[in-house]
N, C-alpha and C. Protein backbone atom coordinates (compact mmCIF):
# COMPACT_ATOMS: atom_id res chain seq x y z
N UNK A 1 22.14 17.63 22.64
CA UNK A 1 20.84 17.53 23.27
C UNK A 1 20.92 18.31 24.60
N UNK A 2 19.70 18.82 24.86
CA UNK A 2 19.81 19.79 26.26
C UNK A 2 19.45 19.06 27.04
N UNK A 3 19.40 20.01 28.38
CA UNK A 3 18.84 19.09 29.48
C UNK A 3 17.73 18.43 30.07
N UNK A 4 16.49 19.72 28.63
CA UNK A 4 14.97 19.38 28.67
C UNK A 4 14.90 18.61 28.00
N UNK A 5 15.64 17.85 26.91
CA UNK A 5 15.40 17.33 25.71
C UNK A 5 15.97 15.30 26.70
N UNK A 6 16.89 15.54 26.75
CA UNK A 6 17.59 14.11 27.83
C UNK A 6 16.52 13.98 28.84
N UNK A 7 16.01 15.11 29.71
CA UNK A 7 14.68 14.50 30.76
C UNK A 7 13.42 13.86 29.89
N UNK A 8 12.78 14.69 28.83
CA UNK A 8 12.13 13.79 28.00
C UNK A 8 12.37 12.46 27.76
N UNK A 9 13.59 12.64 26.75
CA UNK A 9 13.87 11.17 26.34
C UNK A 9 13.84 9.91 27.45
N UNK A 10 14.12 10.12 28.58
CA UNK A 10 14.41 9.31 29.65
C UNK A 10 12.93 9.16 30.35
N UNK A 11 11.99 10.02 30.10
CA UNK A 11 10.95 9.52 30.88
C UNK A 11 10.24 9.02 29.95
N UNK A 12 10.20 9.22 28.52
CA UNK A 12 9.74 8.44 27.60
C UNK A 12 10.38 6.72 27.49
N UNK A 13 11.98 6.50 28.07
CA UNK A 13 12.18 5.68 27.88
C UNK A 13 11.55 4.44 29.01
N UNK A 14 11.48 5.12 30.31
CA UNK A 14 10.86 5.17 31.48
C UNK A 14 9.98 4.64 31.38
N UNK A 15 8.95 5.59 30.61
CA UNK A 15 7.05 4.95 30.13
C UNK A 15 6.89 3.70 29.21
N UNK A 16 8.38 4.08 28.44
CA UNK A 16 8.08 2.80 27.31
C UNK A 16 8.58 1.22 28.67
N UNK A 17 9.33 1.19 29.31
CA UNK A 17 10.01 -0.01 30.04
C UNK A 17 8.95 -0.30 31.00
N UNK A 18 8.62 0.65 31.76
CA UNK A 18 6.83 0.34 32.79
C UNK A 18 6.13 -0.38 31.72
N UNK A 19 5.78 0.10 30.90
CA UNK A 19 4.67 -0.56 29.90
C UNK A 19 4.89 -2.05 29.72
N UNK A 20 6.25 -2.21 28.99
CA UNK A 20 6.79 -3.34 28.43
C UNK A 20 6.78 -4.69 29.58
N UNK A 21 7.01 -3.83 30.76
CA UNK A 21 7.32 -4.69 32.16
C UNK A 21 5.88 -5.61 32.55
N UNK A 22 5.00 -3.85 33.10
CA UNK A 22 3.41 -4.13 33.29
C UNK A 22 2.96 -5.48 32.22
N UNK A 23 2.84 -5.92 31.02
CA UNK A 23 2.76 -6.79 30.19
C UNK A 23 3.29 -8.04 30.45
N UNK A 24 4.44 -8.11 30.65
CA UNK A 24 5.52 -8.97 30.90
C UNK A 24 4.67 -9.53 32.22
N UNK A 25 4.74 -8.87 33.58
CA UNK A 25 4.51 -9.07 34.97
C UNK A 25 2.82 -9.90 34.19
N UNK A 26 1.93 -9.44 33.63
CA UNK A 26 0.92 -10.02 33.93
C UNK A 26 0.74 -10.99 33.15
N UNK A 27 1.60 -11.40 32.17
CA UNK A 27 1.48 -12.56 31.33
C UNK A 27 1.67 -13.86 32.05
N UNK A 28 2.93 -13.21 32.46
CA UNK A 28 3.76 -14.90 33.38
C UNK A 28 3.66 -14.46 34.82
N UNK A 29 3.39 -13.88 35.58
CA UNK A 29 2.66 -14.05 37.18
C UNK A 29 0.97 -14.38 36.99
N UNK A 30 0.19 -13.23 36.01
CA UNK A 30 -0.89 -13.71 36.00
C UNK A 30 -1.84 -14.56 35.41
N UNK A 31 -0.67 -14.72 33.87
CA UNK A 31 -1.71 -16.15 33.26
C UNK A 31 -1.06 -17.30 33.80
N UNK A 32 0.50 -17.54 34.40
CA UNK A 32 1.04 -18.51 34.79
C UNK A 32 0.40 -19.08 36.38
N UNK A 33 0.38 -18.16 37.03
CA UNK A 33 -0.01 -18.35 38.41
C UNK A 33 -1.46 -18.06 38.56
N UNK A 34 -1.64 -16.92 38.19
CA UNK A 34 -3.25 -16.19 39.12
C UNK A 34 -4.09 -17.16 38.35
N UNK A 35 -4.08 -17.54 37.15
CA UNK A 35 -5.45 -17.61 36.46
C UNK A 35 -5.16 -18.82 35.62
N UNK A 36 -4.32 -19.84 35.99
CA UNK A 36 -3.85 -20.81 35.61
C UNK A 36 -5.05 -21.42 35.36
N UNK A 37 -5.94 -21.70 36.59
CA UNK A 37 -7.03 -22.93 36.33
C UNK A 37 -7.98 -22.80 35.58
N UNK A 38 -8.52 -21.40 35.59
CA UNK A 38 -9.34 -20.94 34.37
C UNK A 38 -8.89 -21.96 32.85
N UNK A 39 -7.30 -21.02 32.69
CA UNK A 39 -6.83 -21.10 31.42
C UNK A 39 -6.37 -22.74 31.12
N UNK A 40 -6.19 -23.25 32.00
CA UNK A 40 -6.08 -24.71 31.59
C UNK A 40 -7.80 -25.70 31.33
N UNK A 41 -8.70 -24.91 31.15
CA UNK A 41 -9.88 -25.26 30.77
C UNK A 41 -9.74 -25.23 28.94
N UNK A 42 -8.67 -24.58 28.60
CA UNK A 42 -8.30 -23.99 27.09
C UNK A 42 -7.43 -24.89 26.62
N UNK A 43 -6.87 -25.50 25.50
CA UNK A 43 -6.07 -26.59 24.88
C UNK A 43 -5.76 -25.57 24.12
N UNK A 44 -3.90 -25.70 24.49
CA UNK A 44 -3.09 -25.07 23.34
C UNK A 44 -2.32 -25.91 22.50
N UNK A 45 -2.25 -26.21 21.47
CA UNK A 45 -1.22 -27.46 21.08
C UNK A 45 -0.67 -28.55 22.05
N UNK A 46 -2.46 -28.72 22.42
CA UNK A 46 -2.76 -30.09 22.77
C UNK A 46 -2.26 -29.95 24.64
N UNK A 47 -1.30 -29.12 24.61
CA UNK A 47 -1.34 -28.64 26.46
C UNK A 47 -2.41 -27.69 26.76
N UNK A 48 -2.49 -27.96 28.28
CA UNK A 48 -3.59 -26.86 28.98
C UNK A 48 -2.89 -25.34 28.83
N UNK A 49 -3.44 -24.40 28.51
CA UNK A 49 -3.22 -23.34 28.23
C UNK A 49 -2.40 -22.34 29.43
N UNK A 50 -2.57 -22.56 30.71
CA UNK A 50 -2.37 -21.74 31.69
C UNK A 50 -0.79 -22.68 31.90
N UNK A 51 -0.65 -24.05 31.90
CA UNK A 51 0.86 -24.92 31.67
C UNK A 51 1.57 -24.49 30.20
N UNK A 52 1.21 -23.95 29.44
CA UNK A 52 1.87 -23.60 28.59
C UNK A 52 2.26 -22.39 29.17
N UNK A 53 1.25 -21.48 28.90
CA UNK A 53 1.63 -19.78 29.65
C UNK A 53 3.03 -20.10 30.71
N UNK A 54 2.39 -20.85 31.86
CA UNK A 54 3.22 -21.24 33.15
C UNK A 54 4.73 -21.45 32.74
N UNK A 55 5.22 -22.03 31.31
CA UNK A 55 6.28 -22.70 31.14
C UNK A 55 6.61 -22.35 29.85
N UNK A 56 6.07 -22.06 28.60
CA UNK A 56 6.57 -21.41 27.58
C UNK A 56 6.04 -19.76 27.11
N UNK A 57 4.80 -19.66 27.63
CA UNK A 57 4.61 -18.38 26.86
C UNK A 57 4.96 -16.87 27.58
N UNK A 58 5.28 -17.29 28.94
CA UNK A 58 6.05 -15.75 29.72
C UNK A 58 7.39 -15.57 28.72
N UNK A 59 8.40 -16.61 28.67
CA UNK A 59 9.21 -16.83 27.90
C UNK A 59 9.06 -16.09 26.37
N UNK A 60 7.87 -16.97 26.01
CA UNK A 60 7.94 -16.04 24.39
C UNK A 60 7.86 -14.73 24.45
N UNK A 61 6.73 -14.64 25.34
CA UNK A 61 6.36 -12.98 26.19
C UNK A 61 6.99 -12.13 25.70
N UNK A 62 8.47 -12.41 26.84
CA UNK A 62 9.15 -11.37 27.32
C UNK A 62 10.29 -11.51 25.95
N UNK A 63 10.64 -12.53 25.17
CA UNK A 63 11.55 -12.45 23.71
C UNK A 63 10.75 -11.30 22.86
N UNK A 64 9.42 -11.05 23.12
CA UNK A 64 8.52 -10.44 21.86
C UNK A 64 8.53 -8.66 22.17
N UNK A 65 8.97 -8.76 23.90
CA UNK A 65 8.68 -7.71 24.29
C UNK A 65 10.18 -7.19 23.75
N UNK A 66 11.03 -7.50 24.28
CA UNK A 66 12.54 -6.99 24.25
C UNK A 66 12.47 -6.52 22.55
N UNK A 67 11.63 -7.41 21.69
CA UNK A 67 12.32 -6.81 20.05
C UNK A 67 11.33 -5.45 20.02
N UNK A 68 10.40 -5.62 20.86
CA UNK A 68 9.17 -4.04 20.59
C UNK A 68 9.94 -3.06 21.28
N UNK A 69 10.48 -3.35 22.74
CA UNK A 69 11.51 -2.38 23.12
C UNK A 69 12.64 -1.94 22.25
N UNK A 70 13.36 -2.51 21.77
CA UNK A 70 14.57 -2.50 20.45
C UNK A 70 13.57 -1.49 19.46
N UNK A 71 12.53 -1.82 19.09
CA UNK A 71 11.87 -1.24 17.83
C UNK A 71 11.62 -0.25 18.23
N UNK A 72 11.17 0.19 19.41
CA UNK A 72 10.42 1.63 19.69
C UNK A 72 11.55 2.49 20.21
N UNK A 73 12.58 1.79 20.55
CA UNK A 73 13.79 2.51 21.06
C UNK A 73 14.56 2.78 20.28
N UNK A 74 14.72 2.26 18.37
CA UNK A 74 15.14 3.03 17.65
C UNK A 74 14.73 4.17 17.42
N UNK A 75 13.38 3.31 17.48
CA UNK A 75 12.09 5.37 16.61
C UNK A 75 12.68 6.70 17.84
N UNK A 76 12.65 6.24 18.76
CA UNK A 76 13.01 7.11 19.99
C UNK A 76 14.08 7.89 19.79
N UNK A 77 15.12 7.02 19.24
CA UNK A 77 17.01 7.46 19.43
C UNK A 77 16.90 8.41 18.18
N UNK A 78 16.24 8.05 17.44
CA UNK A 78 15.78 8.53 15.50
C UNK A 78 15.30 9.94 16.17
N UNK A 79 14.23 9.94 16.96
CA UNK A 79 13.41 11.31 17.18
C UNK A 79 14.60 12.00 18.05
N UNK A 80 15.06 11.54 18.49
CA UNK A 80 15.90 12.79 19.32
C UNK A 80 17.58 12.85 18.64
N UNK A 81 17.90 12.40 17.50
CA UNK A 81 19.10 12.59 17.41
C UNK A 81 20.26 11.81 17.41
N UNK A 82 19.92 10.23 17.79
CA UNK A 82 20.81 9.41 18.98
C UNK A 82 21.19 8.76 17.99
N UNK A 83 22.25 8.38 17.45
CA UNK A 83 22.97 7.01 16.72
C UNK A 83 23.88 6.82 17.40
N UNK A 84 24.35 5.28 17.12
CA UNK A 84 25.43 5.05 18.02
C UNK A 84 26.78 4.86 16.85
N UNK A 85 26.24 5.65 15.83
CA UNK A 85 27.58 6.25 15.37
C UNK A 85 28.37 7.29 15.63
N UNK A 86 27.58 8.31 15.87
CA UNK A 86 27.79 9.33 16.41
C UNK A 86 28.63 9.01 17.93
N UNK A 87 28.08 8.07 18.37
CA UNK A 87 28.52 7.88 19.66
C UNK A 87 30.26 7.31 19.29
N UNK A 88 30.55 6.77 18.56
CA UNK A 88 31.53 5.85 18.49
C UNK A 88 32.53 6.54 17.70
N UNK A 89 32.34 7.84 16.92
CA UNK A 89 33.14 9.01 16.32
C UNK A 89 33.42 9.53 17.88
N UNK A 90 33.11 10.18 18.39
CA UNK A 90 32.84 10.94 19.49
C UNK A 90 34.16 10.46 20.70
N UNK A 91 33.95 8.80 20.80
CA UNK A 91 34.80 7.91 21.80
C UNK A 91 36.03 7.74 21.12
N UNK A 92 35.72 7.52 19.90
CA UNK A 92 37.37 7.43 19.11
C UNK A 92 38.52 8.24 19.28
């Protein structure tokens, strides 16, 4: 891989982790904190919605985000070349 091809990949990986983050940050700062009272007007399995958010769903959040990061970061490694077999012939 060249050196235009590694700056790509890295600001793509860059855009994909801002994204994933931005999501993350507003799930559990802003449905947990900012907008709690709204959302506890809402019944989620029988808890107020913004105490769930507050305490389980940043949590699920960020588990759901990490496997979309994993997923889009194969397609990524796939588009440019990247296995980590290759990598592990290479170190051997």
């Amino acid at each position: 891989m060249d050196q235009q091809q590694r700056q790509q990949y890295w600001k793509r990986n860059l855009r994909l982790m801002a994204v994933l983050l931005t999501i993350w940050a507003l799930v559990s700062f802003g449905a947990g904190i900012i907008f709690v009272e709204p959302l506890n007007n809402v019944s989620f399995l029988g808890v107020p919605l913004g105490f769930w958010f507050a305490q389980q769903g940043s949590i699920i959040t960020f588990l759901i985000l990490i496997a979309v990061y994993v997923w889009r970061m194969d397609k990524l490694d796939a588009e440019y070349g990247i296995t980590e077999y290759e990598e592990e012939v290479r170190h051997s």
